[in-house]
C-alpha atoms as a PDB file:
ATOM      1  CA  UNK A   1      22.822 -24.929  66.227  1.00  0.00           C
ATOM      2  CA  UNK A   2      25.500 -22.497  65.100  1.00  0.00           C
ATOM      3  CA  UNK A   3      26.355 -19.465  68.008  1.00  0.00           C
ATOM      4  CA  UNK A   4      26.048 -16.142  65.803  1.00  0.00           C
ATOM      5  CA  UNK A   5      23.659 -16.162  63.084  1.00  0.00           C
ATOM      6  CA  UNK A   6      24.920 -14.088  60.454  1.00  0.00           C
ATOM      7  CA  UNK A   7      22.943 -11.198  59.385  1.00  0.00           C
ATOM      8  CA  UNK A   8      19.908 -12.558  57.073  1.00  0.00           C
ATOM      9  CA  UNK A   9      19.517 -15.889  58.783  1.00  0.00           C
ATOM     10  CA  UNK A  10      17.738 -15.458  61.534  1.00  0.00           C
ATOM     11  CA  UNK A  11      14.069 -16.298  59.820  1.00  0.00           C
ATOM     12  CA  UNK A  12      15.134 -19.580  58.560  1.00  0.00           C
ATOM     13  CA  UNK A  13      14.069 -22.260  60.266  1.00  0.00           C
ATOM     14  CA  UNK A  14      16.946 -23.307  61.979  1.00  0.00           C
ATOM     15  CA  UNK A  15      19.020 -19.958  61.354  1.00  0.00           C
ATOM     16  CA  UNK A  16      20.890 -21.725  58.159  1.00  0.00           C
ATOM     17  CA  UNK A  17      19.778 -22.471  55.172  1.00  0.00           C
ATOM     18  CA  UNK A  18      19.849 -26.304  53.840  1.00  0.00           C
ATOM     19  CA  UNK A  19      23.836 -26.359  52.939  1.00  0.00           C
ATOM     20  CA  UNK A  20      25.190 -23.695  54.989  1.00  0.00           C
ATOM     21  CA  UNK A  21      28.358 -23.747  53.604  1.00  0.00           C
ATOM     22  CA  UNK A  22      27.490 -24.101  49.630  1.00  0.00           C
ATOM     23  CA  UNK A  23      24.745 -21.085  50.414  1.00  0.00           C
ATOM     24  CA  UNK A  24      27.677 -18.840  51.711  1.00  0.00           C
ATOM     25  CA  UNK A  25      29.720 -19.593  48.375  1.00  0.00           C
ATOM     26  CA  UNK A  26      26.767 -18.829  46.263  1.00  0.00           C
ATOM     27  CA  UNK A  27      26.334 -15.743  48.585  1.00  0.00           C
ATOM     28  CA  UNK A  28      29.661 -14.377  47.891  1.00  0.00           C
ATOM     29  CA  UNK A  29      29.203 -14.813  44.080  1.00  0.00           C
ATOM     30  CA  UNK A  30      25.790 -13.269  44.372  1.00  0.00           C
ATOM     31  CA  UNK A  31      27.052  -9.897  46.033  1.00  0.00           C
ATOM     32  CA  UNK A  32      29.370  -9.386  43.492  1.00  0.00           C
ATOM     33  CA  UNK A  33      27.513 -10.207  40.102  1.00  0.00           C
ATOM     34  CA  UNK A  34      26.201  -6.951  39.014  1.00  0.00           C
ATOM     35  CA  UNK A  35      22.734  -8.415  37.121  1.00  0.00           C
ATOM     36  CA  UNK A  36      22.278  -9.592  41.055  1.00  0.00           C
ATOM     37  CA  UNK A  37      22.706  -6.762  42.839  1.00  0.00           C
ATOM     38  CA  UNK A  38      20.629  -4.935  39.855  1.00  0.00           C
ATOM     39  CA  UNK A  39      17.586  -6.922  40.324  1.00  0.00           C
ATOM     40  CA  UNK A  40      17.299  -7.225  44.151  1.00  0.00           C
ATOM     41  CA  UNK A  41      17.888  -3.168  43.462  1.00  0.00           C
ATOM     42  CA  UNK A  42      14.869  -3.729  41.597  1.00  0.00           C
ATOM     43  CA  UNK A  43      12.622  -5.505  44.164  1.00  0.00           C
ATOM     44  CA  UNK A  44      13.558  -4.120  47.300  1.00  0.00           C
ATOM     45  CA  UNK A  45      14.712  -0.459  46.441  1.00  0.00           C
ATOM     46  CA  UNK A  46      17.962  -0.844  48.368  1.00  0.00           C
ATOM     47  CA  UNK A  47      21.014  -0.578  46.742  1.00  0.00           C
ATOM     48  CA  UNK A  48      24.804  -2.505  48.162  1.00  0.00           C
ATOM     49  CA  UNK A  49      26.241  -0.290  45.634  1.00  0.00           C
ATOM     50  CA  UNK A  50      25.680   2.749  48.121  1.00  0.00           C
ATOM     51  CA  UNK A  51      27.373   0.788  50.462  1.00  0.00           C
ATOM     52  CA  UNK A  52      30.447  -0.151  48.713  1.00  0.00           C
ATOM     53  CA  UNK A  53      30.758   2.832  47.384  1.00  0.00           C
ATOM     54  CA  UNK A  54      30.279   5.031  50.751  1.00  0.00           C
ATOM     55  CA  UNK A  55      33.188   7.216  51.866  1.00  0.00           C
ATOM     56  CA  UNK A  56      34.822   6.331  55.187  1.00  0.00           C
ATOM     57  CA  UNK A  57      32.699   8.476  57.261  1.00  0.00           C
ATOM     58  CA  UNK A  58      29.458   7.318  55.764  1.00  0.00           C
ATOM     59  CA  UNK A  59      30.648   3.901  56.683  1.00  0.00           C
ATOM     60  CA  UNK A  60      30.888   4.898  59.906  1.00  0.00           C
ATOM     61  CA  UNK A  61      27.591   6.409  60.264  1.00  0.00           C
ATOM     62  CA  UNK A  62      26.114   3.086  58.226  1.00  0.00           C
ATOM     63  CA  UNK A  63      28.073   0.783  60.958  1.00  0.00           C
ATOM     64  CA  UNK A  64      27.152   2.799  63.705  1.00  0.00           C
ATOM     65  CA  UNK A  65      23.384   2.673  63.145  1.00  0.00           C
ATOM     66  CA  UNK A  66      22.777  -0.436  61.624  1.00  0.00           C
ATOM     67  CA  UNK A  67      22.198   0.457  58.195  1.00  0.00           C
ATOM     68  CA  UNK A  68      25.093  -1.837  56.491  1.00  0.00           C
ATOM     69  CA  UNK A  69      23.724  -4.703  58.607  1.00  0.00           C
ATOM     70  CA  UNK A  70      19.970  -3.910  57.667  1.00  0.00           C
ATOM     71  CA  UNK A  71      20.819  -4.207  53.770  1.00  0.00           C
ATOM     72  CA  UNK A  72      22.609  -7.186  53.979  1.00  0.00           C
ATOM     73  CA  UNK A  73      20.051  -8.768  55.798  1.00  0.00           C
ATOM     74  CA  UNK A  74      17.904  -8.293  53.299  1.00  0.00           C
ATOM     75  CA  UNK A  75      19.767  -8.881  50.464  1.00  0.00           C
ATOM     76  CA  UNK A  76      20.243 -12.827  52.089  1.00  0.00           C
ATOM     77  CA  UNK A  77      16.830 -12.588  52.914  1.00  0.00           C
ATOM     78  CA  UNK A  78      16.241 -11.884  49.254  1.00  0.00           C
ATOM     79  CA  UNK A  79      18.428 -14.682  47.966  1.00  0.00           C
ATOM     80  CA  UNK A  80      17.517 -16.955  50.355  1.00  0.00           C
ATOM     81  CA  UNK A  81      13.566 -16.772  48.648  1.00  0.00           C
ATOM     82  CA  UNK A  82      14.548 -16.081  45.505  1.00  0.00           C
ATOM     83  CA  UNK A  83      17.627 -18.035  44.842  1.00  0.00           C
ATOM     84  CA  UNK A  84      17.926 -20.746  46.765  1.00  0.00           C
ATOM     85  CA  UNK A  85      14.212 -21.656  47.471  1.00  0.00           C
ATOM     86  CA  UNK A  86      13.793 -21.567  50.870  1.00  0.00           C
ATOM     87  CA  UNK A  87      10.795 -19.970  52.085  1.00  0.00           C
ATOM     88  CA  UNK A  88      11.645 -17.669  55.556  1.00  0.00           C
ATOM     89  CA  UNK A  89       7.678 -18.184  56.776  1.00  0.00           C
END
């Protein structure tokens, strides 16, 4: 069992997904393909194009309440169902 789960991971069954490691590569390319992004847009109604896009401060205010964190939760969350066929139960 890995230490720190990283945001998104901790409904999986055992905090990972099958293949940690290929799942983070495939995350990576996944938050940067824009048809991606676009369609979790779609489905969820948040948007980690306000986040990359956020000014310094807004960061800030993001970081300090959990916002940032929340999104990309969900956007793993999101791939994790959607993508990579693993159901979070």
């Amino acid at each position: 069992m890995w230490p720190t789960l990283p945001p998104g991971m901790s409904k999986t069954p055992y905090g990972w997904p099958t293949s940690a490691p290929a799942f983070y590569d495939f995350s990576l390319f996944a938050i940067e393909d824009a048809e991606c992004r676009c369609a979790f847009f779609k489905e969820t109604g948040k948007s980690l194009d306000e986040i990359a896009n956020a000014t310094q401060l807004e960061r800030l205010i993001d970081e300090a309440t959990g916002h940032t964190n929340t999104v990309i939760s969900a956007f793993l969350d999101w791939l994790v169902v959607n993508h990579w066929g693993e159901d979070l139960g």
